[in-house]
N, C-alpha and C. Protein backbone atom coordinates (compact mmCIF):
# COMPACT_ATOMS: atom_id res chain seq x y z
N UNK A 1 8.85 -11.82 9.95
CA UNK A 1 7.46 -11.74 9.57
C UNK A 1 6.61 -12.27 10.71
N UNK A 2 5.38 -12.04 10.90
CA UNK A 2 4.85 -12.14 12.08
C UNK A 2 3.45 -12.65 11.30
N UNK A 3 3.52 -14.34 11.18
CA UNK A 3 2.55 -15.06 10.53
C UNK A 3 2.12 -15.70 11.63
N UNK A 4 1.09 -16.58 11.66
CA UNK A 4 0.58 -17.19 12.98
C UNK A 4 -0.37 -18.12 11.96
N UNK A 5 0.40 -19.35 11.67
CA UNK A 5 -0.51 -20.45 10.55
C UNK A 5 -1.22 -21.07 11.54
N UNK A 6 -2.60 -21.16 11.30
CA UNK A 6 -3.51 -21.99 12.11
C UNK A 6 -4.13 -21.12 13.05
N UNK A 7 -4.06 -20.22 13.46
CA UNK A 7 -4.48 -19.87 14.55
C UNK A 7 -5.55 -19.22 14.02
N UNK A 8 -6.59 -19.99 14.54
CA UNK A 8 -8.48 -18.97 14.69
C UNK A 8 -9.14 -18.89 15.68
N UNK A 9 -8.90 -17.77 15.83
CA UNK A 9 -10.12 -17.02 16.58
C UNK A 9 -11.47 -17.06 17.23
N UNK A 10 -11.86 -16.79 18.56
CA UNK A 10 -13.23 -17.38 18.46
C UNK A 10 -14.10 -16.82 17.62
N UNK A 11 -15.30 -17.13 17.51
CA UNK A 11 -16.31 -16.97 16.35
C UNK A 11 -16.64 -15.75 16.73
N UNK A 12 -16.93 -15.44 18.16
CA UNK A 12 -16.77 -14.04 18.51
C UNK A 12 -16.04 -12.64 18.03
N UNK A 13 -14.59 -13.48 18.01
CA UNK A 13 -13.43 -12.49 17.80
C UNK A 13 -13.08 -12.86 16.45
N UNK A 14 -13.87 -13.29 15.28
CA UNK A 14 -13.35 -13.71 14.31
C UNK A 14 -13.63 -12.68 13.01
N UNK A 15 -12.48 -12.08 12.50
CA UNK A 15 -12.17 -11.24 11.61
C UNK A 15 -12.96 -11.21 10.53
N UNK A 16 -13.64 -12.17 9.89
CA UNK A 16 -14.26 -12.83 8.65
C UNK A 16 -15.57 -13.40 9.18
N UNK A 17 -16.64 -12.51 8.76
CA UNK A 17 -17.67 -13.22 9.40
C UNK A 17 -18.05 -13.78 8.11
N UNK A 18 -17.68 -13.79 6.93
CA UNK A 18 -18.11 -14.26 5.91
C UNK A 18 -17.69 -15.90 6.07
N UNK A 19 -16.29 -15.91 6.57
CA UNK A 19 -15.77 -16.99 6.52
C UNK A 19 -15.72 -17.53 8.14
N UNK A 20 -16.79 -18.11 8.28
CA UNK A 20 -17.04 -18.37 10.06
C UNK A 20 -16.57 -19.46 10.03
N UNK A 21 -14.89 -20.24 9.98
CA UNK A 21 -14.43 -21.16 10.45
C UNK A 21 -13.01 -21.39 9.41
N UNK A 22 -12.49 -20.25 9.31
CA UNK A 22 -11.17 -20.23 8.11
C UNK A 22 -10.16 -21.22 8.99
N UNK A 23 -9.66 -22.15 7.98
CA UNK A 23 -8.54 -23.17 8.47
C UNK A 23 -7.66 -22.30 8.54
N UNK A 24 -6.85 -21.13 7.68
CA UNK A 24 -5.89 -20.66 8.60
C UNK A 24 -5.86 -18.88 8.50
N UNK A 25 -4.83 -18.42 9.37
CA UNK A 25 -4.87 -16.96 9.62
C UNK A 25 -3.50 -16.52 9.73
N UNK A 26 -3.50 -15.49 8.74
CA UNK A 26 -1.57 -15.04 8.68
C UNK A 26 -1.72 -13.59 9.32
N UNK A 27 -1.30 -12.72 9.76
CA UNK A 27 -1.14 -11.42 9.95
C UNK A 27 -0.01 -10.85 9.54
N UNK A 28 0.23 -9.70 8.39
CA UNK A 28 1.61 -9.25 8.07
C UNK A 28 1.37 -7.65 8.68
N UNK A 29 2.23 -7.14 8.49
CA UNK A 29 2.92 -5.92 8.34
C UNK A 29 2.28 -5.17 7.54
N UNK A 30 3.04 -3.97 7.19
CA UNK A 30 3.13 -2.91 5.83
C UNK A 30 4.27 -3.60 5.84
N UNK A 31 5.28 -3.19 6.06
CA UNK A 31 6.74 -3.61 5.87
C UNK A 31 6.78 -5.02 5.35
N UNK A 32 6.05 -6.21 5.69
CA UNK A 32 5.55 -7.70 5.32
C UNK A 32 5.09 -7.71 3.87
N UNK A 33 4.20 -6.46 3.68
CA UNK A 33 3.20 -6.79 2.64
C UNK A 33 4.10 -6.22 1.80
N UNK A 34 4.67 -5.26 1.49
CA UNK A 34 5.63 -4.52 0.68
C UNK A 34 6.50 -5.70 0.04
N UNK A 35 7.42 -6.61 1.22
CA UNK A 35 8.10 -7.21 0.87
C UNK A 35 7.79 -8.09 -0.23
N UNK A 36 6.15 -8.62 0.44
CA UNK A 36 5.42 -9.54 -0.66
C UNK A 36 5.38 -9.37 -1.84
N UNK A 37 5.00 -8.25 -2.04
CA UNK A 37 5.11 -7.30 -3.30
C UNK A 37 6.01 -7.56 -4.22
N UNK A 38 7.47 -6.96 -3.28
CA UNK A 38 8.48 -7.01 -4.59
C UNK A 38 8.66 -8.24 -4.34
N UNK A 39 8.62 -9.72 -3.61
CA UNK A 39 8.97 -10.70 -4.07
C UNK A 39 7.86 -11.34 -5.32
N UNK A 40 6.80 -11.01 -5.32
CA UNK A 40 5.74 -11.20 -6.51
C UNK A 40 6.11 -11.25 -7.39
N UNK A 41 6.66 -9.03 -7.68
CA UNK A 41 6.86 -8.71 -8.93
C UNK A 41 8.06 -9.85 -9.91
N UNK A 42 9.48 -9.63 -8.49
CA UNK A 42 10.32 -10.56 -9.29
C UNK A 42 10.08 -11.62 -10.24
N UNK A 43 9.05 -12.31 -9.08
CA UNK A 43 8.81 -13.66 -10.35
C UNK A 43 7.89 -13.47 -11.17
N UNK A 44 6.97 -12.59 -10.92
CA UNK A 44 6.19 -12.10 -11.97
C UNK A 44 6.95 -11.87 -13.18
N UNK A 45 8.08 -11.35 -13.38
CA UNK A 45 8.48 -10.86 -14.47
C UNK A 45 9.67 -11.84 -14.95
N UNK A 46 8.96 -12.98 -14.58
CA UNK A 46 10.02 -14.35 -15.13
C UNK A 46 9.45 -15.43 -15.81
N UNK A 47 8.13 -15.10 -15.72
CA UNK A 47 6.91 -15.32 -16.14
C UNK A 47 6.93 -15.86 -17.93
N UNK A 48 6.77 -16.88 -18.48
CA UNK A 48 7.27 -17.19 -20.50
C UNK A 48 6.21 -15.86 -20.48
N UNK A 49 4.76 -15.70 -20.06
CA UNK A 49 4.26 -14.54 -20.75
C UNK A 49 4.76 -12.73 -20.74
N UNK A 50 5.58 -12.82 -19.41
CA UNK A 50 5.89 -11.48 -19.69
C UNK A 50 7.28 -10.95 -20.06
N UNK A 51 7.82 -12.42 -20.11
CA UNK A 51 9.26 -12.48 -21.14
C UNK A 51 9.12 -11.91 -22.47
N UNK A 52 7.62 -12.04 -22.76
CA UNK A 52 7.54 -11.65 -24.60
C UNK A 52 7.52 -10.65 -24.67
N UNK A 53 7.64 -9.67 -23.54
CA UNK A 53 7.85 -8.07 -24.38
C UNK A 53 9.31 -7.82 -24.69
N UNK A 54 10.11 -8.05 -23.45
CA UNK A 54 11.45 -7.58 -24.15
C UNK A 54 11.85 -8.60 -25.52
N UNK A 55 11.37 -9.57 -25.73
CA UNK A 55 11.30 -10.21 -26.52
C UNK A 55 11.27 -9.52 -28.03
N UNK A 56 9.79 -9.63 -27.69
CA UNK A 56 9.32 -8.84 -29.06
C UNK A 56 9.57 -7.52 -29.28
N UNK A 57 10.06 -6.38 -28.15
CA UNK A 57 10.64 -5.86 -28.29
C UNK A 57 12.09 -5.66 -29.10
N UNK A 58 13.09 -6.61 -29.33
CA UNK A 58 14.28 -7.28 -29.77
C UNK A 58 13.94 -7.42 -31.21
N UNK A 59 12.39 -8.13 -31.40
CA UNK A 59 12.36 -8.93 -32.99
C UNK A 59 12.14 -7.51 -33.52
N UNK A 60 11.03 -7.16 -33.18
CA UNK A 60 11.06 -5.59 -34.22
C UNK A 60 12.12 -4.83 -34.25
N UNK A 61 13.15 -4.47 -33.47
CA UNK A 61 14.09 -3.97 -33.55
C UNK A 61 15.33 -4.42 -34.71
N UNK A 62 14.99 -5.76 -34.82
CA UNK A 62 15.90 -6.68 -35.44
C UNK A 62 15.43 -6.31 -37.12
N UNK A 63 14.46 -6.41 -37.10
CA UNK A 63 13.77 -6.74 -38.46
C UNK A 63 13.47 -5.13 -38.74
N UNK A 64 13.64 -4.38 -38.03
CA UNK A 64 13.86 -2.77 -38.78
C UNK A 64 14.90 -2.67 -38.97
N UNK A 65 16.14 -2.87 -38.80
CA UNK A 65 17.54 -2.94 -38.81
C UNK A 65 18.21 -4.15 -39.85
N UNK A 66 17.40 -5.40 -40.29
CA UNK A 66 17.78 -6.38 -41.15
C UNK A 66 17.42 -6.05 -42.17
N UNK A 67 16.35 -4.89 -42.68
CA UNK A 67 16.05 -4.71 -43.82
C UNK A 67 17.30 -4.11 -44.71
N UNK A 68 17.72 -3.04 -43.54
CA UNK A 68 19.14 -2.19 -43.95
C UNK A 68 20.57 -2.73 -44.24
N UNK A 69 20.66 -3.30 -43.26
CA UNK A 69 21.95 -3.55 -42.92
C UNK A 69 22.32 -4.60 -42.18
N UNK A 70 22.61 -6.14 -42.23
CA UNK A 70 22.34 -7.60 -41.63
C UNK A 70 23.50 -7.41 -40.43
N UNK A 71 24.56 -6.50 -40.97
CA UNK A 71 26.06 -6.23 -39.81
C UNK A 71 25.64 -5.34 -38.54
N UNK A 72 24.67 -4.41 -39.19
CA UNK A 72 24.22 -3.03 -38.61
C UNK A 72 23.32 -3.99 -37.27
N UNK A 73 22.28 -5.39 -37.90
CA UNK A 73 21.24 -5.72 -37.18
C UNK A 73 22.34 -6.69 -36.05
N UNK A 74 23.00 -7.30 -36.77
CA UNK A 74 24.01 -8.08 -35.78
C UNK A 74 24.71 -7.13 -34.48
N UNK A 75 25.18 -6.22 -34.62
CA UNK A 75 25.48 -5.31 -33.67
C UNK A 75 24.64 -4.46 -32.92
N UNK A 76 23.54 -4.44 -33.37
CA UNK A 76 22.50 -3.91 -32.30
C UNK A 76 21.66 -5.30 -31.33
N UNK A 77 21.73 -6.03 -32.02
CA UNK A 77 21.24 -7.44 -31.49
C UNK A 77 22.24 -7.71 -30.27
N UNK A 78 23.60 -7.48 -30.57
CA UNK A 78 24.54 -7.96 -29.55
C UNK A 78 24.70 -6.80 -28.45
N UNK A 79 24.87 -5.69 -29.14
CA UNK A 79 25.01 -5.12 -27.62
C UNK A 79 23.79 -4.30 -27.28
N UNK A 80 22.90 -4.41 -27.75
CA UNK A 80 21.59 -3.39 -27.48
C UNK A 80 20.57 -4.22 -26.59
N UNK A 81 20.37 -5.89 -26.67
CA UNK A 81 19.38 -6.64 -26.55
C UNK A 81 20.10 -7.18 -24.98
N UNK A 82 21.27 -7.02 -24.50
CA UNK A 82 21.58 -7.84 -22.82
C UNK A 82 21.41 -6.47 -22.37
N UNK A 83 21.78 -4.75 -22.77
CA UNK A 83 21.75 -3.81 -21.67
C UNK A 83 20.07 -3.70 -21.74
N UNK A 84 19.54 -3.73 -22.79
CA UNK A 84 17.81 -3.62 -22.93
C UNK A 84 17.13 -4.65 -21.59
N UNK A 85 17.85 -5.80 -21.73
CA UNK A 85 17.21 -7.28 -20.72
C UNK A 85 17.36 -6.49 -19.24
N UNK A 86 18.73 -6.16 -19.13
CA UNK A 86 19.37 -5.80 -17.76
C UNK A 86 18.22 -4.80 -17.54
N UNK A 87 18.12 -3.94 -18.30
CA UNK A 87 17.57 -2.68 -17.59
C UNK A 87 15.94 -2.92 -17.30
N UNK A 88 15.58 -4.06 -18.36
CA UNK A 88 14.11 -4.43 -17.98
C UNK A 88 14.16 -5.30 -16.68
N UNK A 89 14.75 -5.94 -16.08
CA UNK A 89 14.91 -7.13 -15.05
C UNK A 89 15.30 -5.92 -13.44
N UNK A 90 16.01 -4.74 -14.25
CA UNK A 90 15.94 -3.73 -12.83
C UNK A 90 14.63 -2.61 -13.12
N UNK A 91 14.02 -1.91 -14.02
CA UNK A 91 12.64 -1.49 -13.78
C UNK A 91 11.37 -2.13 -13.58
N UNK A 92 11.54 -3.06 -14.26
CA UNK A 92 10.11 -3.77 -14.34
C UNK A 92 9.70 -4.03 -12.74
N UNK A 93 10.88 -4.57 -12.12
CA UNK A 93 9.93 -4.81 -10.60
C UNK A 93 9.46 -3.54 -9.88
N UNK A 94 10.30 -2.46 -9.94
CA UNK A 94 9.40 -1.21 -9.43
C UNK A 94 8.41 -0.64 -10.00
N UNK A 95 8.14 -0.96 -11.36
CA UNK A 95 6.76 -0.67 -11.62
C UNK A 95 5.44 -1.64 -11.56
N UNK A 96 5.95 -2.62 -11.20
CA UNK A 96 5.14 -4.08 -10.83
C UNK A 96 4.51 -4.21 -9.03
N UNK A 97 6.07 -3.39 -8.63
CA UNK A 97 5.93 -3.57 -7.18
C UNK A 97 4.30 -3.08 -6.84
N UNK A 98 3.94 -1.44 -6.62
CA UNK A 98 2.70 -1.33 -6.71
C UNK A 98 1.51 -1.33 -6.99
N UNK A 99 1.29 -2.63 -8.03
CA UNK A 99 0.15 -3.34 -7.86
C UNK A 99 0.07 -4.13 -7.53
N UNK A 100 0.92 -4.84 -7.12
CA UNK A 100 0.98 -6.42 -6.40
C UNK A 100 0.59 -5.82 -5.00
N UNK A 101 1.63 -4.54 -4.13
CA UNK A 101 0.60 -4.28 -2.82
C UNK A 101 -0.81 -3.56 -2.68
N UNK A 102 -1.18 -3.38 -3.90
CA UNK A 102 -2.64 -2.64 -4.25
C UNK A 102 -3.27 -4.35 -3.57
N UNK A 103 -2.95 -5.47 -4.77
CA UNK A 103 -3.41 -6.60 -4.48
C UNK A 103 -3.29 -6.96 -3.05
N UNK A 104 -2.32 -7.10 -2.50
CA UNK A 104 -2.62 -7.43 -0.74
C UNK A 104 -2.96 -6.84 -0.06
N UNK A 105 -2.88 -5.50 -0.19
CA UNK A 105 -3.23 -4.54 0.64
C UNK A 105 -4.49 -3.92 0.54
N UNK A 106 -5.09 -4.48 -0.64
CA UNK A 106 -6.59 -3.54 -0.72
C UNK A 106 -6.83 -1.74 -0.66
N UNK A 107 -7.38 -1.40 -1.08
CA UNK A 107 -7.49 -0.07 -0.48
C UNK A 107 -7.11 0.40 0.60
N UNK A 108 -7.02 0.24 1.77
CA UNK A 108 -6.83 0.35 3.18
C UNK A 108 -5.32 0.44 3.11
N UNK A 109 -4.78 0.99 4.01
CA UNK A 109 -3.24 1.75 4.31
C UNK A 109 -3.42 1.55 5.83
N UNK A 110 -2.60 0.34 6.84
CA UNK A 110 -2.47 0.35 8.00
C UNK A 110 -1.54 -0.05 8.46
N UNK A 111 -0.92 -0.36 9.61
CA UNK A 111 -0.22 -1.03 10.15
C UNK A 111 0.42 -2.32 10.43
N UNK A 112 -0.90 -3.01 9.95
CA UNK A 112 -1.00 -4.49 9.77
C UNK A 112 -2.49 -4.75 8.93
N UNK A 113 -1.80 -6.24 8.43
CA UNK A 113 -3.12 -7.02 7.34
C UNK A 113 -3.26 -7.89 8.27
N UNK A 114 -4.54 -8.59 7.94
CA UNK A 114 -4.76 -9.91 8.42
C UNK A 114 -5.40 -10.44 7.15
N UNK A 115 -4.98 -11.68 6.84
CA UNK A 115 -5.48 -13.05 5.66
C UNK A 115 -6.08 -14.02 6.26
N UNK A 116 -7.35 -14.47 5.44
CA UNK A 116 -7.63 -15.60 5.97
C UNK A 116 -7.98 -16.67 5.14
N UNK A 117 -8.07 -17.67 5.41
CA UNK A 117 -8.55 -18.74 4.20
C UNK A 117 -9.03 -20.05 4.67
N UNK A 118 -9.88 -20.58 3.71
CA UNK A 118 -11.04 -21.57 3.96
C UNK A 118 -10.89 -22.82 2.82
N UNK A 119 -10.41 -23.64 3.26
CA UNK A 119 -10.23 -24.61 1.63
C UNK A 119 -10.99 -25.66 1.44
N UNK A 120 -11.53 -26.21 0.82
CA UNK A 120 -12.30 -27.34 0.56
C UNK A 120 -12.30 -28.31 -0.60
N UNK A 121 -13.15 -29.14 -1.39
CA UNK A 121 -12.77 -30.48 -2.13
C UNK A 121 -12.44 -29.59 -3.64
N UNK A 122 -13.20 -28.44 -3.91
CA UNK A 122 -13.30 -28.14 -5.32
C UNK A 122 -12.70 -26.32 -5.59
N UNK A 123 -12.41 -25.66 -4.27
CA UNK A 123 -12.10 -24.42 -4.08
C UNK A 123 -11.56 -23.95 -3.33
N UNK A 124 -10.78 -22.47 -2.90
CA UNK A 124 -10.46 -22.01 -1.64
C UNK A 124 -11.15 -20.59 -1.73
N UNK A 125 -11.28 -20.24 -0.26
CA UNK A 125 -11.63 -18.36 -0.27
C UNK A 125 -10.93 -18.06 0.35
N UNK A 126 -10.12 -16.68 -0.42
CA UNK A 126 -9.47 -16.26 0.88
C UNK A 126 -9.74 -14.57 1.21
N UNK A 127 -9.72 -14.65 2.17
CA UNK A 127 -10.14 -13.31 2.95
C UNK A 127 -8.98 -12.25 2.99
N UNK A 128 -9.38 -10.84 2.52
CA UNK A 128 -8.11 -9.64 3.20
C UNK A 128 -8.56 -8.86 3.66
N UNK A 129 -8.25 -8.42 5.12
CA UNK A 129 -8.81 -7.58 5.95
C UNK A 129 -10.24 -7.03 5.88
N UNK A 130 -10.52 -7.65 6.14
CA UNK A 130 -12.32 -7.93 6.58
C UNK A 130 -12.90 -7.24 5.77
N UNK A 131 -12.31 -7.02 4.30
CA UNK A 131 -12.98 -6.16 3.09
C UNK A 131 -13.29 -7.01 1.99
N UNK A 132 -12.60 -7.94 1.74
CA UNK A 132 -12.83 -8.50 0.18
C UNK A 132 -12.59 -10.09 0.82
N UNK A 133 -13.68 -11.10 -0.20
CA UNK A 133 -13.63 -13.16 0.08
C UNK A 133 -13.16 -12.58 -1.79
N UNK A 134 -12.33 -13.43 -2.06
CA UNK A 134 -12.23 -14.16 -3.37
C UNK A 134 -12.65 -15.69 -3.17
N UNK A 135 -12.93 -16.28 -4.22
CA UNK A 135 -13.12 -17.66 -4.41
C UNK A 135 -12.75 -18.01 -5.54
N UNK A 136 -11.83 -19.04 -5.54
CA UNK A 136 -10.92 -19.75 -6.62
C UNK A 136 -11.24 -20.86 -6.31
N UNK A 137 -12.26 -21.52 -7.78
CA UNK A 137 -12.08 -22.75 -8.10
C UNK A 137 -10.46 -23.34 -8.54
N UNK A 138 -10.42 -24.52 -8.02
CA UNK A 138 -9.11 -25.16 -8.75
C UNK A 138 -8.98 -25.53 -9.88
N UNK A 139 -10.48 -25.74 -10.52
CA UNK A 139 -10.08 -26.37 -12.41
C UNK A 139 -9.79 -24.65 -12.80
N UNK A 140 -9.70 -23.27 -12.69
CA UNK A 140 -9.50 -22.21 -13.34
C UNK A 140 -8.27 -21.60 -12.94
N UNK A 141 -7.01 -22.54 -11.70
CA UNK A 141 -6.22 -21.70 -11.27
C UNK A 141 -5.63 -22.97 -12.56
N UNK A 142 -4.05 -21.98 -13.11
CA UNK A 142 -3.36 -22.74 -14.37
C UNK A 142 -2.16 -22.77 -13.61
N UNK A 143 -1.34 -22.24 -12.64
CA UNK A 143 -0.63 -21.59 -12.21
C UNK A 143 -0.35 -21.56 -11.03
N UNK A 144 0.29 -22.04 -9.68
CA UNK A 144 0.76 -21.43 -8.36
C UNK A 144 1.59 -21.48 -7.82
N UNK A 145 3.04 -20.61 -8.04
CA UNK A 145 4.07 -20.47 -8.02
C UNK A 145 4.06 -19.85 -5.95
N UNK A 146 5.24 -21.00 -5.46
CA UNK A 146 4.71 -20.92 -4.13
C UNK A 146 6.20 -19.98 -3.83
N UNK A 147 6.19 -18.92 -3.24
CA UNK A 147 7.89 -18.57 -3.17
C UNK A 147 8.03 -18.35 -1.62
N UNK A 148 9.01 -17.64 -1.62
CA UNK A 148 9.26 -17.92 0.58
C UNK A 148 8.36 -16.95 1.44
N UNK A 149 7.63 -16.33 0.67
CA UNK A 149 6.54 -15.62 1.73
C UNK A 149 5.46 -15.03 1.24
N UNK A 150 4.75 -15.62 -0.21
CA UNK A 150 4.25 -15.06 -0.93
C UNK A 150 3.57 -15.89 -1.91
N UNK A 151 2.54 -16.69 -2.31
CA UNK A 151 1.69 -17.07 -3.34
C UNK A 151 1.02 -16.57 -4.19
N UNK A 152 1.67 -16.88 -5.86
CA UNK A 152 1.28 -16.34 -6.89
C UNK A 152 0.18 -17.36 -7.51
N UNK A 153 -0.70 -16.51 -7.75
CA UNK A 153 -2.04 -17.76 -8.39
C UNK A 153 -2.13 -16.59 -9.57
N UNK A 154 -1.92 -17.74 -10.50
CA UNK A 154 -2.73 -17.81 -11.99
C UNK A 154 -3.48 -18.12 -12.81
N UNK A 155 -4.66 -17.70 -13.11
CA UNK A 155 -6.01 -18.35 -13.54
C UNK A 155 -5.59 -18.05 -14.53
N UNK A 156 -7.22 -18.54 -15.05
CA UNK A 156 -8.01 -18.44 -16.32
C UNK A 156 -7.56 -16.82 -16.91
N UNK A 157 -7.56 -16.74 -18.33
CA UNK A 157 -7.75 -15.15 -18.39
C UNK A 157 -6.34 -14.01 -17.68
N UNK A 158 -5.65 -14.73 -17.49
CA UNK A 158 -4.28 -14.01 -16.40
C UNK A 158 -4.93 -13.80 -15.51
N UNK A 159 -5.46 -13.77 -14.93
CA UNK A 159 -5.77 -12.99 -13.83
C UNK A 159 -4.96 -13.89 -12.62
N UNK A 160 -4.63 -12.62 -12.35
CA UNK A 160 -3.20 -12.68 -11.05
C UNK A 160 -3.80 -12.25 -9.24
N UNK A 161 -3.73 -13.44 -8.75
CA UNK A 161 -3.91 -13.04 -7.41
C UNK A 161 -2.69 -13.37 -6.59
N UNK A 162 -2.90 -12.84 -5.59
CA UNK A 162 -1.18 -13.22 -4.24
C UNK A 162 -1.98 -12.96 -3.33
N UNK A 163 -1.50 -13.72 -2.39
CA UNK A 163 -1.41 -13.89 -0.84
C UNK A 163 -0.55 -14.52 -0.03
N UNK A 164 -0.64 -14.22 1.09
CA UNK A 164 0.62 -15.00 1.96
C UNK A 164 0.94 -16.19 2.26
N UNK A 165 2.09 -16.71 1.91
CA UNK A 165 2.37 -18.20 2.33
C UNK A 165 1.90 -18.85 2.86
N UNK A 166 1.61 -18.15 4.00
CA UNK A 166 1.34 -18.93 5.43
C UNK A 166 0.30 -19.27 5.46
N UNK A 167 -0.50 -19.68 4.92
CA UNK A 167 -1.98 -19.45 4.41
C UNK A 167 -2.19 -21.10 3.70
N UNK A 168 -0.98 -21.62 2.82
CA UNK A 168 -0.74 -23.07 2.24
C UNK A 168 -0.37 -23.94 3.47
N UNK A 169 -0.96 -24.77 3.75
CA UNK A 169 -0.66 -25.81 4.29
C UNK A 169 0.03 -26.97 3.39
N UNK A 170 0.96 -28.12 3.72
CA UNK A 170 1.04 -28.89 3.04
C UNK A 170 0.72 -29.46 2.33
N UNK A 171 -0.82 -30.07 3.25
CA UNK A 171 -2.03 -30.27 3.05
C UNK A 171 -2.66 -29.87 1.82
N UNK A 172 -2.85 -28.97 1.91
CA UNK A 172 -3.53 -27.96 0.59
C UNK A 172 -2.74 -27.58 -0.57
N UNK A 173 -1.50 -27.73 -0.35
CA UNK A 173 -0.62 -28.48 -1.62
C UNK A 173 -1.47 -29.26 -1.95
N UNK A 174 -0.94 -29.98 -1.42
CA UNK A 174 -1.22 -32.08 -1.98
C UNK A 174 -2.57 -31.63 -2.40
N UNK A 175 -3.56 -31.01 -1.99
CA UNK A 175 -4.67 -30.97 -2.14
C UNK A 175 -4.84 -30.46 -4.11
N UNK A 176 -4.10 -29.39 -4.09
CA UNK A 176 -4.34 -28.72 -5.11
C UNK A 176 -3.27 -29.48 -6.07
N UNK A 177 -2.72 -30.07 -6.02
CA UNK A 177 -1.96 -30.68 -6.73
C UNK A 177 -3.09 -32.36 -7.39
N UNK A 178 -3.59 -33.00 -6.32
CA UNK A 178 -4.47 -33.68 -6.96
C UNK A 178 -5.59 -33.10 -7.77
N UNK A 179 -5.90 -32.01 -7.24
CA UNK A 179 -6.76 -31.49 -8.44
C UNK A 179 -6.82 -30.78 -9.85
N UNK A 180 -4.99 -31.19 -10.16
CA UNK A 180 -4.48 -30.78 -11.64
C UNK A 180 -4.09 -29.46 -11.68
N UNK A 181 -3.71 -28.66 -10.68
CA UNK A 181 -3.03 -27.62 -10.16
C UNK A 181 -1.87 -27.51 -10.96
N UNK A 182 -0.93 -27.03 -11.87
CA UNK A 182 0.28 -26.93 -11.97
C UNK A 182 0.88 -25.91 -11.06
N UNK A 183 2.29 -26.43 -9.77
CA UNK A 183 2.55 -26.18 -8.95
C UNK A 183 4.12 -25.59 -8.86
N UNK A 184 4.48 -24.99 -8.47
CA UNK A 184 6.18 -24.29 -9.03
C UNK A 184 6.73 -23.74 -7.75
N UNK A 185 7.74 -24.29 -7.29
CA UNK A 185 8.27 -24.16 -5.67
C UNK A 185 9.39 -22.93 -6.10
């Protein structure tokens, strides 16, 4: 991966004029951002909230089948509910995969991204390719599952953002962690 933590630009040459002094700057790939993607989706779909479909998928199945027959529901429970799990744990990430790179990738289709980000006492912004600032307060993120090349933030409302690792400083751990962050390595 071809990240470059810390490195900014002069104000001249600086990608983000919104953000005229971002503490740090990652640059990925397509091939980078893709990866991001399906590493997202994975944990995305490990998620207690999106466990409840195959879930509840299982109970209704159970309870249309217990009305009939309690042997009938026992045997569909046993072998219907681990090939059902299996097969959700191998589709779910390819249909997850492309919105997670919708999310990093923005509209735009290139060669390379560039991220940027700006953090401070009560928020961060972060920048993707000189098209879109988000701004995340920290009392509304519930959620930030940090994985090896990829940050999952979870607010208020689900709402699901990602961006690149390289982008967290230690620093801004600790940071977001004093500010009641729940944090997941």
């Amino acid at each position: 991966m071809t990240f470059n933590m810390g490195d900014v630009a002069p104000i001249s040459r600086q990608p983000f004029p919104a953000l005229t002094a971002p503490q740090a700057v990652a640059y990925a790939s397509l091939a980078d951002v893709e990866a991001m993607a399906k590493e997202a989706a994975r944990r995305h779909i490990r998620t207690p909230q999106y466990l409840l479909i195959p879930i509840s998928f299982a109970v209704i199945v159970w309870s249309i089948t217990a009305h009939d027959d309690p042997i009938a529901a026992l045997v569909v429970a046993v072998c219907f509910l681990p090939i059902y799990a299996g097969l959700w744990f191998l589709i779910a990430p390819r249909t997850i995969v492309p919105t997670f790179s919708a999310l990093l990738a923005g509209d735009c289709t290139s060669a390379s991204y560039t991220f940027a980000a700006s953090f401070d006492a009560t928020s961060m912004d972060i920048a993707t390719h000189e098209v879109s600032i988000t701004r995340m307060q920290y009392h509304s993120i519930k959620h930030l599952y940090i994985l090896n090349t990829v940050v999952l933030v979870r607010a208020d409302a689900r709402v699901l953002f990602v961006f690149p690792r390289a982008l967290l400083s230690p620093e801004t751990v600790n940071r977001l962690r004093t500010a009641g962050v729940r944090i997941h390595s």
